[in-house]
C-alpha atoms as a PDB file:
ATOM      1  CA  UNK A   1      96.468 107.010  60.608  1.00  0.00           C
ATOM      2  CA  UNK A   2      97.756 107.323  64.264  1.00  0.00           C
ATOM      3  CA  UNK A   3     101.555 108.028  65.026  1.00  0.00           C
ATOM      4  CA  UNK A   4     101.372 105.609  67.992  1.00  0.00           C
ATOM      5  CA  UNK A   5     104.785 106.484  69.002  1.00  0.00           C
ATOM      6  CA  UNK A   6     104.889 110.066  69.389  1.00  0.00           C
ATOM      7  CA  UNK A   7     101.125 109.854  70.867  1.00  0.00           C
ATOM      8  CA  UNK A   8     103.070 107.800  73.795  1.00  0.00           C
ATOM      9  CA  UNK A   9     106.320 110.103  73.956  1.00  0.00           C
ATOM     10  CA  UNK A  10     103.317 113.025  74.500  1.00  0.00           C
ATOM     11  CA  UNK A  11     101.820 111.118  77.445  1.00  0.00           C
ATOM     12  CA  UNK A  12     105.161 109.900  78.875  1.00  0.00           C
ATOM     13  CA  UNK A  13     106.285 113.609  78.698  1.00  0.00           C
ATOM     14  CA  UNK A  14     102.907 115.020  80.231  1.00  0.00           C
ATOM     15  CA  UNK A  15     103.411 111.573  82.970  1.00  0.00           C
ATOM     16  CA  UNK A  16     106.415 113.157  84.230  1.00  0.00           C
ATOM     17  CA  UNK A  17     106.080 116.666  84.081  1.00  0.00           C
ATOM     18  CA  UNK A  18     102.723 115.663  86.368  1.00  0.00           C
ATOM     19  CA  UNK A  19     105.109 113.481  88.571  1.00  0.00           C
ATOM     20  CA  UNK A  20     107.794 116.167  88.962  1.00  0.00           C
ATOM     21  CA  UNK A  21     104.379 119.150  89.573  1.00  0.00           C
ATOM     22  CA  UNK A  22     103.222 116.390  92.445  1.00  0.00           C
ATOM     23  CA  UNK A  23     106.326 115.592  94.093  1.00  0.00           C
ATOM     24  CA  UNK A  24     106.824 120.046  94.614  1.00  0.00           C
ATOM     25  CA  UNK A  25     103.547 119.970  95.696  1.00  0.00           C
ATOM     26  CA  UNK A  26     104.024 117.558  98.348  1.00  0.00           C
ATOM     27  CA  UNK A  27     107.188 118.907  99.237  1.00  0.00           C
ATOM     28  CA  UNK A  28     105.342 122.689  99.909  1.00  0.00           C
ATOM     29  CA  UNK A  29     102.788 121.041 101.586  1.00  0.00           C
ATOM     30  CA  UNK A  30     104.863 118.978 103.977  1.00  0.00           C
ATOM     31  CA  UNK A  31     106.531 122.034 104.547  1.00  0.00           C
ATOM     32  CA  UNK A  32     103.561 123.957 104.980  1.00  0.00           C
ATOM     33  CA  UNK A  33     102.433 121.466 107.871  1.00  0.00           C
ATOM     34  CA  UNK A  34     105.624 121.719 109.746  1.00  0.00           C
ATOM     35  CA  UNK A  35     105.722 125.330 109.674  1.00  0.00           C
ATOM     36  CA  UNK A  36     102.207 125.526 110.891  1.00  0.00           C
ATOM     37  CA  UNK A  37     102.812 122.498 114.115  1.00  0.00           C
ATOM     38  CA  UNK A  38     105.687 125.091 114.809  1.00  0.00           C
ATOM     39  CA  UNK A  39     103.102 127.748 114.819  1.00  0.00           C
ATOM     40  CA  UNK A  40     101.118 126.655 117.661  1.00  0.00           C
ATOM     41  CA  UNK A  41     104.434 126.948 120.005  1.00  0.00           C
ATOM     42  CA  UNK A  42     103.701 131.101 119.835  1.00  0.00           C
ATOM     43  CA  UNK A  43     101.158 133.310 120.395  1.00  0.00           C
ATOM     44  CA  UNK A  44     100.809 136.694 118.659  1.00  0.00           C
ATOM     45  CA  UNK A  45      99.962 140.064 120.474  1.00  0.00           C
ATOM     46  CA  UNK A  46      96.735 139.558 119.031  1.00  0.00           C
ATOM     47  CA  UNK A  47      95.977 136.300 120.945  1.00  0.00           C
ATOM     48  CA  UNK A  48      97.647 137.464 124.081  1.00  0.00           C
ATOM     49  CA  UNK A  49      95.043 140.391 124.385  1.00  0.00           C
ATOM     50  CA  UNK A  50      92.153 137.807 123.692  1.00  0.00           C
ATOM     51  CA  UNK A  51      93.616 135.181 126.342  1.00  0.00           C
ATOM     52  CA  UNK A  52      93.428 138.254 128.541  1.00  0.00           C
ATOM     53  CA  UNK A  53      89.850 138.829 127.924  1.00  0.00           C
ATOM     54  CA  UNK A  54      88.662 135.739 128.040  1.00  0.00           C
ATOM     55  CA  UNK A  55      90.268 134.760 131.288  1.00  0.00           C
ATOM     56  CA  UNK A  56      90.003 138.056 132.868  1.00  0.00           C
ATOM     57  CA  UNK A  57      87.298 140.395 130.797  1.00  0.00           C
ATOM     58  CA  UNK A  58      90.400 142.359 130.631  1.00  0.00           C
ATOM     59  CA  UNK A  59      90.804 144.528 127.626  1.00  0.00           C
ATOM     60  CA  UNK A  60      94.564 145.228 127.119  1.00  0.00           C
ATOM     61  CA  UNK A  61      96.252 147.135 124.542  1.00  0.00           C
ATOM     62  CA  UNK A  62      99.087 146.225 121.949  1.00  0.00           C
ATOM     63  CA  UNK A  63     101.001 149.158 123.873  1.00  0.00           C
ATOM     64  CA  UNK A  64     101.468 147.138 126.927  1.00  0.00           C
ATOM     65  CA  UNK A  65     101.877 143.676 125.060  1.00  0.00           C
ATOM     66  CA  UNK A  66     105.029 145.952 123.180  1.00  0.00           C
ATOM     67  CA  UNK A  67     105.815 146.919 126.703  1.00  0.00           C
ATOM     68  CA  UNK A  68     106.416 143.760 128.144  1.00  0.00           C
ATOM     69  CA  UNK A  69     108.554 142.174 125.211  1.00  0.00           C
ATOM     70  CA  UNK A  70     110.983 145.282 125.454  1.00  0.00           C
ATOM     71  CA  UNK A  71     111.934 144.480 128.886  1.00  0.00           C
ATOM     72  CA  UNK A  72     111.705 140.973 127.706  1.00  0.00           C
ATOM     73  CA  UNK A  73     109.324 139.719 130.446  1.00  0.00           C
ATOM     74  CA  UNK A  74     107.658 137.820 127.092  1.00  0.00           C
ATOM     75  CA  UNK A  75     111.057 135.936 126.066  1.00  0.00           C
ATOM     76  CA  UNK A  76     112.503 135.831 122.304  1.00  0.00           C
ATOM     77  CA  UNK A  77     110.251 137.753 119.925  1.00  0.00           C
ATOM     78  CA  UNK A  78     110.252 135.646 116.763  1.00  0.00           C
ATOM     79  CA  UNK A  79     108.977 137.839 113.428  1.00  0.00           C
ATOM     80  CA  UNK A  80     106.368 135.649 112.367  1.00  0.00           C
ATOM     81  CA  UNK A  81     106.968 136.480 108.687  1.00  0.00           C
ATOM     82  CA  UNK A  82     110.292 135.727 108.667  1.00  0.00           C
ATOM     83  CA  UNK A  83     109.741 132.263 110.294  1.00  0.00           C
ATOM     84  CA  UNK A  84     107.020 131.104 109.011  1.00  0.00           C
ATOM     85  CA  UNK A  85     106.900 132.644 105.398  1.00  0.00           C
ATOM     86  CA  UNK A  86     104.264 129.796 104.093  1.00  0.00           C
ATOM     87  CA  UNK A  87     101.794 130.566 106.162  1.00  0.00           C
ATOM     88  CA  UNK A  88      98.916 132.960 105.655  1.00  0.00           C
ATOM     89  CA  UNK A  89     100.249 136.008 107.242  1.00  0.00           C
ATOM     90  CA  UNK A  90      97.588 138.294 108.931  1.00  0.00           C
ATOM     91  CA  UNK A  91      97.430 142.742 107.945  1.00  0.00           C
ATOM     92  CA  UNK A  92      99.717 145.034 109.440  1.00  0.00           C
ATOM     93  CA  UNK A  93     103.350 145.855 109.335  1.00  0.00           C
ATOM     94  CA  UNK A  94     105.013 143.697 112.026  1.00  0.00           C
ATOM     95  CA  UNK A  95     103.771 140.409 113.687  1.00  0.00           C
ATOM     96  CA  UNK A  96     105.647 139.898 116.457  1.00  0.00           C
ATOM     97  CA  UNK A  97     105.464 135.925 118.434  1.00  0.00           C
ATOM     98  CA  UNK A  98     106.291 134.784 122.010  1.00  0.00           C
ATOM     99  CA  UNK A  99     106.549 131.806 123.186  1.00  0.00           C
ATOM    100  CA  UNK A 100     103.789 130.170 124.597  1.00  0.00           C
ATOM    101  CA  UNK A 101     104.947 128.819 127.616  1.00  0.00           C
ATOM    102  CA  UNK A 102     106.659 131.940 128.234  1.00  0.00           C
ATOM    103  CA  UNK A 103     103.827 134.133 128.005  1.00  0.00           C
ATOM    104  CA  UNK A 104     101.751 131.977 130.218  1.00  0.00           C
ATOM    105  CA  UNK A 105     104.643 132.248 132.837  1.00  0.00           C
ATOM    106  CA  UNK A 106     104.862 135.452 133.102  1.00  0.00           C
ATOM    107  CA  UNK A 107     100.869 135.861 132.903  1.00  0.00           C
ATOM    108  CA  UNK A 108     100.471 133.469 135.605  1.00  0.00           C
ATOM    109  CA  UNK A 109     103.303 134.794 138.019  1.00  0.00           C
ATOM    110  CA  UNK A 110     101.748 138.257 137.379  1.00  0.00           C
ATOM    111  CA  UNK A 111      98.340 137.980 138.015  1.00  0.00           C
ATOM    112  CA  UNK A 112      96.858 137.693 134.869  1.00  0.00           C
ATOM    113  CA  UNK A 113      96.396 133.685 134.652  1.00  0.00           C
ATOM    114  CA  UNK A 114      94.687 132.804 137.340  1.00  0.00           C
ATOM    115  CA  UNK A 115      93.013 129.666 138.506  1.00  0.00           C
ATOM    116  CA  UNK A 116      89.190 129.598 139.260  1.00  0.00           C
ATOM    117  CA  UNK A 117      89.553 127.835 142.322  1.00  0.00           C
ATOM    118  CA  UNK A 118      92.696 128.109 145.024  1.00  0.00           C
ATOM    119  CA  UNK A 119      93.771 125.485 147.019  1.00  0.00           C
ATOM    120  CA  UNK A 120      91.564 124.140 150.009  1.00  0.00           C
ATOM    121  CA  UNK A 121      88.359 125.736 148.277  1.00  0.00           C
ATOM    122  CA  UNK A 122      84.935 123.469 148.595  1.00  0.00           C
ATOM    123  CA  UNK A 123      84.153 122.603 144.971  1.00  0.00           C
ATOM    124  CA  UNK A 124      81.359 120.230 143.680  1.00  0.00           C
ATOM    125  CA  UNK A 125      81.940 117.682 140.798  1.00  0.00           C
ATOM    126  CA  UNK A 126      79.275 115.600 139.056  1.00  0.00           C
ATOM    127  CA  UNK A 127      80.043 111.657 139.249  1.00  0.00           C
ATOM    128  CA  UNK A 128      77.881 109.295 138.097  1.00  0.00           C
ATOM    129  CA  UNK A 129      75.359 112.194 137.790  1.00  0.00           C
ATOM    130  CA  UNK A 130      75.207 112.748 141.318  1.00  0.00           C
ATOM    131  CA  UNK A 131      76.883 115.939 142.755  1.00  0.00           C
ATOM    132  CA  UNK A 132      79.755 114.956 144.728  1.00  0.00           C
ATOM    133  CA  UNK A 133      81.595 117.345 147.273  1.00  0.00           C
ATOM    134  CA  UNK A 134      85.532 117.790 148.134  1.00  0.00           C
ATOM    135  CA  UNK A 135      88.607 120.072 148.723  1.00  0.00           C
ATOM    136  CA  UNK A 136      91.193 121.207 146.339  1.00  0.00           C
ATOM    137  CA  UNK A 137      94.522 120.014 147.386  1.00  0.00           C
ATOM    138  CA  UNK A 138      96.232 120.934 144.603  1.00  0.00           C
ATOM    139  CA  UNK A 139      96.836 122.818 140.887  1.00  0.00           C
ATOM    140  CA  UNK A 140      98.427 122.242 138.060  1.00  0.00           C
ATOM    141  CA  UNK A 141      98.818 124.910 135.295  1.00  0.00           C
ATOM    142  CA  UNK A 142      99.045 123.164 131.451  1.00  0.00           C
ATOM    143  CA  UNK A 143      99.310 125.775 128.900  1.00  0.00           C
ATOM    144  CA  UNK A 144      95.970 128.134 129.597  1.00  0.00           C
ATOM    145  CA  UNK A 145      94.239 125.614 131.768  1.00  0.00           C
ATOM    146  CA  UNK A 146      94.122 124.853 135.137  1.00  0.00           C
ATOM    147  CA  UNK A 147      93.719 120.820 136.394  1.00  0.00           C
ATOM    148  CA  UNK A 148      93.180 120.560 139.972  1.00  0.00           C
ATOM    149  CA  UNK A 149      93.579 117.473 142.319  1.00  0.00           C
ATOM    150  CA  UNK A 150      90.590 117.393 144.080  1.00  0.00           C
ATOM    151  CA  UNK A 151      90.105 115.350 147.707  1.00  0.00           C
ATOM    152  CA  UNK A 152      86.108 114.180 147.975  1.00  0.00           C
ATOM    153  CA  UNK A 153      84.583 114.576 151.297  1.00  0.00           C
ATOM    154  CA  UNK A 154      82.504 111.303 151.650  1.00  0.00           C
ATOM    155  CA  UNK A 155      84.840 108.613 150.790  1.00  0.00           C
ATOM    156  CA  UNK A 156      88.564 110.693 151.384  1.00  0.00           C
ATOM    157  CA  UNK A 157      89.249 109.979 147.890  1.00  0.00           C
ATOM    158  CA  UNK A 158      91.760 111.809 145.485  1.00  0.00           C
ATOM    159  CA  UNK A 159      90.605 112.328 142.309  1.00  0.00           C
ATOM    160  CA  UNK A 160      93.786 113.899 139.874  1.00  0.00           C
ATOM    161  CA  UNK A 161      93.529 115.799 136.184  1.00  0.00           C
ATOM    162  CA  UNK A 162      90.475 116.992 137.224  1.00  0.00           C
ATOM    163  CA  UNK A 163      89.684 119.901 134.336  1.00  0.00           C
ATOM    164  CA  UNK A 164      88.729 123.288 135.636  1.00  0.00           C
ATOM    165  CA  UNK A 165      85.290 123.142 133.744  1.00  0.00           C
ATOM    166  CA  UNK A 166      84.156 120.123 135.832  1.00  0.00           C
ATOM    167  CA  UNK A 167      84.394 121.464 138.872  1.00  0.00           C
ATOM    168  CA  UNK A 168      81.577 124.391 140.055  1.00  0.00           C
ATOM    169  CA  UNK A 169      81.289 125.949 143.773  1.00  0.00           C
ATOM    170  CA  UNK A 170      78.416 124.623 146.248  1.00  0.00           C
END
C-alpha cells in the first residue's frame, strides 16, 4: 500500500527545492544580461586593433593600444575581469577596456576614424532605383559610423541620416 502522505511531503520538498534552484537561476541570468548590456559600452585592445583594420587596413599592435591608455588618451581602463566576472572571459593575463565613446574620440580627432566622404564632396545615392546626385553638407559621427546630410542637385533637397554605405562617388 501507498504512504500517500510522505509521497506528497517528497514532491512538496523536491517543488521547492526546484523553486528556490529557478529563482538563483534567474537571478544569475538577469545578472548575466546586465553585465553583458554594460559590456557593449567598452571595447578591448583586441577590438580597437580590428576597428583599425577594418576602417583603415591598418595593422596596429597591442604596444601602441598600451601606449595610448598610459598617457590616458583612451580614458579609464576598466579590468574587464574584475567588472564583469560573469561573463566569458577571453585567454591571456590582463584584459584591459576603454570606453567606447572615448576611444572613438580620440581615433577620430587623430586620424584614425575617418569619414569616407568630406564635406562638399559629389556623392551619388540610389532613390527609387534611380541614381540621384548631390553635395555633402554635413557629418555626423555615431559610434564607428559616419551619417552624412546630403544636399541633391536636381531638386535642392536635403536629405539627413543618410548612412555612409548608401552613398558611392560618381
Amino acid at each position: 500500500m501507498r504512504d500517500y502522505e510522505q509521497e506528497i511531503a517528497r514532491l512538496k520538498s523536491q517543488v521547492t527545492e526546484a523553486t528556490t534552484l529557478l529563482a538563483e537561476l534567474e537571478a544569475e541570468h538577469h545578472a548575466y544580461v546586465t553585465q553583458r548590456e554594460r559590456r557593449t559600452v567598452y571595447l578591448s585592445s583586441r577590438e580597437i586593433l580590428e576597428l583599425l583594420e577594418s576602417r583603415k587596413g591598418r595593422v596596429g599592435s597591442m604596444a601602441t593600444i598600451k601606449r595610448w591608455a598610459d598617457q590616458g588618451y583612451l580614458g579609464e581602463v576598466v579590468d574587464e575581469r574584475e567588472a564583469f566576472p560573469l561573463l566569458v572571459s577571453k585567454q591571456g593575463n590582463k584584459r584591459f577596456l576603454y570606453s567606447r565613446e572615448t576611444v572613438f574620440r580620440f581615433l577620430h580627432e587623430k586620424g584614425l576614424l575617418l569619414p569616407l566622404y568630406d564635406v562638399l564632396d559629389r556623392v551619388q545615392i540610389r532613390i527609387a532605383e534611380k541614381k540621384v546626385s548631390g553635395l555633402v553638407t554635413a557629418i555626423e559621427r555615431y559610434d564607428q559610423n559616419f551619417s552624412y546630410q546630403v544636399q541633391l542637385e536636381a531638386t535642392g533637397e536635403i536629405l539627413s541620416s543618410i548612412a555612409e554605405e548608401d552613398l558611392f562617388l560618381p
